[in-house]
N, C-alpha and C. Protein backbone atom coordinates (compact mmCIF):
# COMPACT_ATOMS: atom_id res chain seq x y z
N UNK A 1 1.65 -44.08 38.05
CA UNK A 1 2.06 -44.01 36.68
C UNK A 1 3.56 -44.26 36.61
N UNK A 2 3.71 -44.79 35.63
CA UNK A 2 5.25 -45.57 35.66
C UNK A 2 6.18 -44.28 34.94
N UNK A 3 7.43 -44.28 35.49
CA UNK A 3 8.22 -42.81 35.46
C UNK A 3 8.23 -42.47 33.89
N UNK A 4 8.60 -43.86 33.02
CA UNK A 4 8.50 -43.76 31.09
C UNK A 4 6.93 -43.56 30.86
N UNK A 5 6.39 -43.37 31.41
CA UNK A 5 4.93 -42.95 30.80
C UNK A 5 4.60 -41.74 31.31
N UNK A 6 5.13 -40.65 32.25
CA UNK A 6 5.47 -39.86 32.95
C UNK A 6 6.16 -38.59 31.78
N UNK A 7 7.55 -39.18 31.57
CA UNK A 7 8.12 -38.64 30.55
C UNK A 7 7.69 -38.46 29.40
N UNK A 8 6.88 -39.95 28.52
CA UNK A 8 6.99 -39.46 27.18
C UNK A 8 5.49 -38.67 27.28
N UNK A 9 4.65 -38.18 28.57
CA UNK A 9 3.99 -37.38 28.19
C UNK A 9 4.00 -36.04 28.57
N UNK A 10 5.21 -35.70 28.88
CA UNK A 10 5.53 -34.54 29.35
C UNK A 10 6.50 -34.12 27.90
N UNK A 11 7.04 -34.90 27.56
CA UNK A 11 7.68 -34.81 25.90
C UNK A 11 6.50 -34.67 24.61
N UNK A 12 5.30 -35.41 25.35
CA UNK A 12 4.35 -34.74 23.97
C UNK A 12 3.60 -34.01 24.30
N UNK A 13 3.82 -33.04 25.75
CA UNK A 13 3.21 -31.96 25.90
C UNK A 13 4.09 -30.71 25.06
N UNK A 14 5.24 -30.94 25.60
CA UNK A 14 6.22 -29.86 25.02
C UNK A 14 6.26 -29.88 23.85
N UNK A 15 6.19 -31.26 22.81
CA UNK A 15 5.76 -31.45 21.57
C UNK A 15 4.88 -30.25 21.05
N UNK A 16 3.66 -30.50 21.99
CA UNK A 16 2.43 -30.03 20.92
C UNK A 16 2.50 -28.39 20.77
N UNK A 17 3.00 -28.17 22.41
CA UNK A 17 3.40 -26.62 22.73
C UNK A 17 4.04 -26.00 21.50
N UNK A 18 5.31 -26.62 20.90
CA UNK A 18 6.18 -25.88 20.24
C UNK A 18 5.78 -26.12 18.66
N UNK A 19 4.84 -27.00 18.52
CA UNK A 19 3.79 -27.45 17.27
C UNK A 19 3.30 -26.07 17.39
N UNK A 20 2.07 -25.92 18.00
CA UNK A 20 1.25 -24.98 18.23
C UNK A 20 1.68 -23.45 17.83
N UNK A 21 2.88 -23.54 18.43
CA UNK A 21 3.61 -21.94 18.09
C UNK A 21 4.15 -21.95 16.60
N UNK A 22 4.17 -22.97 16.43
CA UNK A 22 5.22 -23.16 14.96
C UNK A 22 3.92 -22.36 14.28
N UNK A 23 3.02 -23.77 14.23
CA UNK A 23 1.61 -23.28 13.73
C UNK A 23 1.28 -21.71 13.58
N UNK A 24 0.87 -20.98 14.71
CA UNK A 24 0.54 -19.57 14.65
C UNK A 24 1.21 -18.80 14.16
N UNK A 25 2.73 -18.93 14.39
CA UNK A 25 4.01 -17.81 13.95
C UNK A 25 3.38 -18.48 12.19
N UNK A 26 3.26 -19.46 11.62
CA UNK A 26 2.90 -19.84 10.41
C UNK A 26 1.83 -19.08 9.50
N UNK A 27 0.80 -18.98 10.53
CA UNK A 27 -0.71 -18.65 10.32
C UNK A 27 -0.09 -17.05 10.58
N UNK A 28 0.46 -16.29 11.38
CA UNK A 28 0.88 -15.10 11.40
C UNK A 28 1.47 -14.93 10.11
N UNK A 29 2.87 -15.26 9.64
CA UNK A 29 3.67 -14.69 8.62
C UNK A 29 2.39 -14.60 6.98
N UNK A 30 1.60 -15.77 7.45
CA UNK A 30 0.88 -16.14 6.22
C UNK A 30 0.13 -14.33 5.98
N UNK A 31 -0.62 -14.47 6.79
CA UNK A 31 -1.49 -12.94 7.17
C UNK A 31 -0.97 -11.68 6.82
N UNK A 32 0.84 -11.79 7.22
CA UNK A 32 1.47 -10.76 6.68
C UNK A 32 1.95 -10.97 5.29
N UNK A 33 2.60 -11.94 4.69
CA UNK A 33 2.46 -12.15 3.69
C UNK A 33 1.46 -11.56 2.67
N UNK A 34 0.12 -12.05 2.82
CA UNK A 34 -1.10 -11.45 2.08
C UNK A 34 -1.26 -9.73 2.59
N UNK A 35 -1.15 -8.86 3.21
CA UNK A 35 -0.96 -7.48 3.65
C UNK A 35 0.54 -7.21 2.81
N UNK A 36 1.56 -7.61 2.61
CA UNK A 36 2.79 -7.11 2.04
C UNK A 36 2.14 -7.50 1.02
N UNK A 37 1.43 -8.24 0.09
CA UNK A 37 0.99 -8.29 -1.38
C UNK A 37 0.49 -7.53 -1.93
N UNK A 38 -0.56 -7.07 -1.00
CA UNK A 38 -1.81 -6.18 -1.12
C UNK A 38 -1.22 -4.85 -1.23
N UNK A 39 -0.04 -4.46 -0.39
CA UNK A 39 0.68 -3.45 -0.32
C UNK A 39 1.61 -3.13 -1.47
N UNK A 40 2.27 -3.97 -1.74
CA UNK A 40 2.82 -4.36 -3.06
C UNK A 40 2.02 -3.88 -4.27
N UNK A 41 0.81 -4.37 -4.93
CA UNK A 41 -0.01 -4.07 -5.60
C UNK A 41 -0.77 -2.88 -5.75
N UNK A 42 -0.93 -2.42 -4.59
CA UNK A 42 -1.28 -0.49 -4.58
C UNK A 42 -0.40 0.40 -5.10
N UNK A 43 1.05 -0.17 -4.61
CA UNK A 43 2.22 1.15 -4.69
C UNK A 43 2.51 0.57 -6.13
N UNK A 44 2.11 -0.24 -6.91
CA UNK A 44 2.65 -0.30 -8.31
C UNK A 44 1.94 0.22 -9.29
N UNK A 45 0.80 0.08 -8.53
CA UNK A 45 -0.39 1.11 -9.10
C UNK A 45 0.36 2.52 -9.00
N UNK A 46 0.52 2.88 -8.12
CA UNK A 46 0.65 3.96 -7.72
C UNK A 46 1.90 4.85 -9.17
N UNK A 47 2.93 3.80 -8.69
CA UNK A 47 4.26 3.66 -10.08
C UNK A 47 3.20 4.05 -11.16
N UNK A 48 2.66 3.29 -11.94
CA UNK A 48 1.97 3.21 -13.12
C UNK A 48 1.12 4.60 -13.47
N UNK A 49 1.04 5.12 -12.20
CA UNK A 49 0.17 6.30 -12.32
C UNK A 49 1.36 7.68 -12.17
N UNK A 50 2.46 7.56 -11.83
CA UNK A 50 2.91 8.48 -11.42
C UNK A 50 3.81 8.47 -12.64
N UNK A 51 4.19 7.25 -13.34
CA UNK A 51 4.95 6.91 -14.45
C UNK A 51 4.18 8.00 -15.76
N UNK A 52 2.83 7.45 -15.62
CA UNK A 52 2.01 7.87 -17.23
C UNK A 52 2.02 9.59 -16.68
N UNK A 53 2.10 9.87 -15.59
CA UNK A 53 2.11 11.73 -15.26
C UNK A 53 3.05 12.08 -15.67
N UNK A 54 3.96 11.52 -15.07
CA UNK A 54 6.03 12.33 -15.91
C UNK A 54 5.71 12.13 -17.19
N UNK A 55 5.18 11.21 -17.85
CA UNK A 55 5.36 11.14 -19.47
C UNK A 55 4.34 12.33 -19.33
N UNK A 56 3.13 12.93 -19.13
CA UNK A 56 2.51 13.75 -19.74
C UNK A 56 2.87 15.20 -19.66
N UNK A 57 3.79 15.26 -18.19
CA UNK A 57 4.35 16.40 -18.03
C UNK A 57 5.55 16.36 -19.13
N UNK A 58 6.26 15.48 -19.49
CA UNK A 58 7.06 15.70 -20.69
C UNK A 58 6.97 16.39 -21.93
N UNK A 59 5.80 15.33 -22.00
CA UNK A 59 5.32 15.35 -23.96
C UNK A 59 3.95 16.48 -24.30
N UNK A 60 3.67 17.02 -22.94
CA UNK A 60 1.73 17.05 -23.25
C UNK A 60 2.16 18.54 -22.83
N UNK A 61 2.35 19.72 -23.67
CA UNK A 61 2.82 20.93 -22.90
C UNK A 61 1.14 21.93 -22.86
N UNK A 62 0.09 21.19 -23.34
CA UNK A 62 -1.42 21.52 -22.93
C UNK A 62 -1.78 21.62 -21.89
N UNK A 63 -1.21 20.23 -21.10
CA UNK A 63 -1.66 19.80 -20.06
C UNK A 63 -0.60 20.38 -18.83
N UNK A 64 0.62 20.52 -19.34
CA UNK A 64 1.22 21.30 -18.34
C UNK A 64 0.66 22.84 -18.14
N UNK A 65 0.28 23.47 -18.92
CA UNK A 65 -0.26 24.98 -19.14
C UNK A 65 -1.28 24.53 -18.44
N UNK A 66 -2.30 23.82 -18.39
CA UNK A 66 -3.93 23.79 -17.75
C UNK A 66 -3.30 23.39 -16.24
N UNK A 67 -1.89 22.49 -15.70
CA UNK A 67 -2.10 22.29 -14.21
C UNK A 67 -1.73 23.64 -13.63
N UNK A 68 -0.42 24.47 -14.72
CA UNK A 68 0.05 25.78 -13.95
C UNK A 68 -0.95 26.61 -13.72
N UNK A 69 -1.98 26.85 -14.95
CA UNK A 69 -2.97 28.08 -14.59
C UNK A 69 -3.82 27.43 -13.33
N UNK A 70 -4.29 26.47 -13.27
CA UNK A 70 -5.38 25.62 -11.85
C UNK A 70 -4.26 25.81 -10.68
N UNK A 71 -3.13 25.46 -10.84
CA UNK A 71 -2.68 25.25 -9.64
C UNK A 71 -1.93 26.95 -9.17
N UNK A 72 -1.55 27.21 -9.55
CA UNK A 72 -0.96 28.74 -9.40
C UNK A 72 -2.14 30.17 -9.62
N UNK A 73 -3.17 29.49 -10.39
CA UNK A 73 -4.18 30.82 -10.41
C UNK A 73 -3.67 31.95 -11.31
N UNK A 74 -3.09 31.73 -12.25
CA UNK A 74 -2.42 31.96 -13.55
C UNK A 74 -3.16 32.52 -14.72
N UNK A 75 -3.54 33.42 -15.85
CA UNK A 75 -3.66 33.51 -16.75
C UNK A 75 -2.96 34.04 -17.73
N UNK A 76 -3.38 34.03 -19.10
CA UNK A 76 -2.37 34.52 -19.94
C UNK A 76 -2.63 36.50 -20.03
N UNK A 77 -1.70 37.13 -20.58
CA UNK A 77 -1.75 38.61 -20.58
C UNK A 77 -3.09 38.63 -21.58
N UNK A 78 -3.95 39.64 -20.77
CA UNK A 78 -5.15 40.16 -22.20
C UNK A 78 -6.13 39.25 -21.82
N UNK A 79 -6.24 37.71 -20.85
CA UNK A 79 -7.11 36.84 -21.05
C UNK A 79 -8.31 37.36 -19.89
N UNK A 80 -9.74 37.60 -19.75
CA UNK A 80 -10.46 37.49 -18.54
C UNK A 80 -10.72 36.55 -18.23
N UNK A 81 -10.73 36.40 -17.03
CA UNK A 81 -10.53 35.48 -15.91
C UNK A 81 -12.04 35.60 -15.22
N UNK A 82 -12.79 34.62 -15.42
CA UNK A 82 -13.81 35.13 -14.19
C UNK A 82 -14.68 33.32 -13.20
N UNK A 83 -13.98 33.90 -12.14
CA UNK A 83 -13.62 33.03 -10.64
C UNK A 83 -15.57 32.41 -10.78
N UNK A 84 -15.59 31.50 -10.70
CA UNK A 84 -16.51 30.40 -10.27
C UNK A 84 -16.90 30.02 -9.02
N UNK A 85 -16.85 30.75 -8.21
CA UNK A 85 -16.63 30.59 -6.65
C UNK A 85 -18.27 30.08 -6.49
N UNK A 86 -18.51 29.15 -5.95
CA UNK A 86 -20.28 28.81 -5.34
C UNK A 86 -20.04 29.51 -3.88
N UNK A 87 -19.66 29.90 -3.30
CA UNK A 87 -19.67 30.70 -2.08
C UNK A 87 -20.27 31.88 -2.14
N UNK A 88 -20.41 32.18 -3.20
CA UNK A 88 -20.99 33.71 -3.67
C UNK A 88 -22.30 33.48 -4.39
């Protein structure tokens, strides 16, 4: 094999090599790309939901009274209270 036919295929080996990687690192970022979108789109959800809560804890003082008594185990003076437990 003649030494220029030698070379230019050792030049379009290295060619295709650094093609190939281009390619995958391509096909990689793409993959992450679509996962950072997807990720993107949950946590704005997330915003949207945590957004419309501060407004209700603001404006909605019903709804703040119903999370304190559920979450603290709270009632008002004079009120009976009687526990729902299915364990019993």
């Amino acid at each position: 094999m003649a030494k220029r036919t030698r070379w230019l295929l050792a030049l379009g080996a290295l060619a295709a090599v650094l093609v190939s990687a281009g390619l995958f690192d391509l096909l990689g970022m793409s993959a992450r790309q679509v996962r950072y979108e997807w990720e993107l789109a949950r946590l704005k959800r997330e915003q949207a939901r945590l957004l419309a809560q501060r407004e209700r804890l603001k404006n909605d003082p019903t709804y703040v009274e119903g999370l304190i008594r559920t979450t603290f185990k709270r009632s008002k003076r004079g009120e009976l209270v009687i526990p729902l437990n299915r364990d019993r």
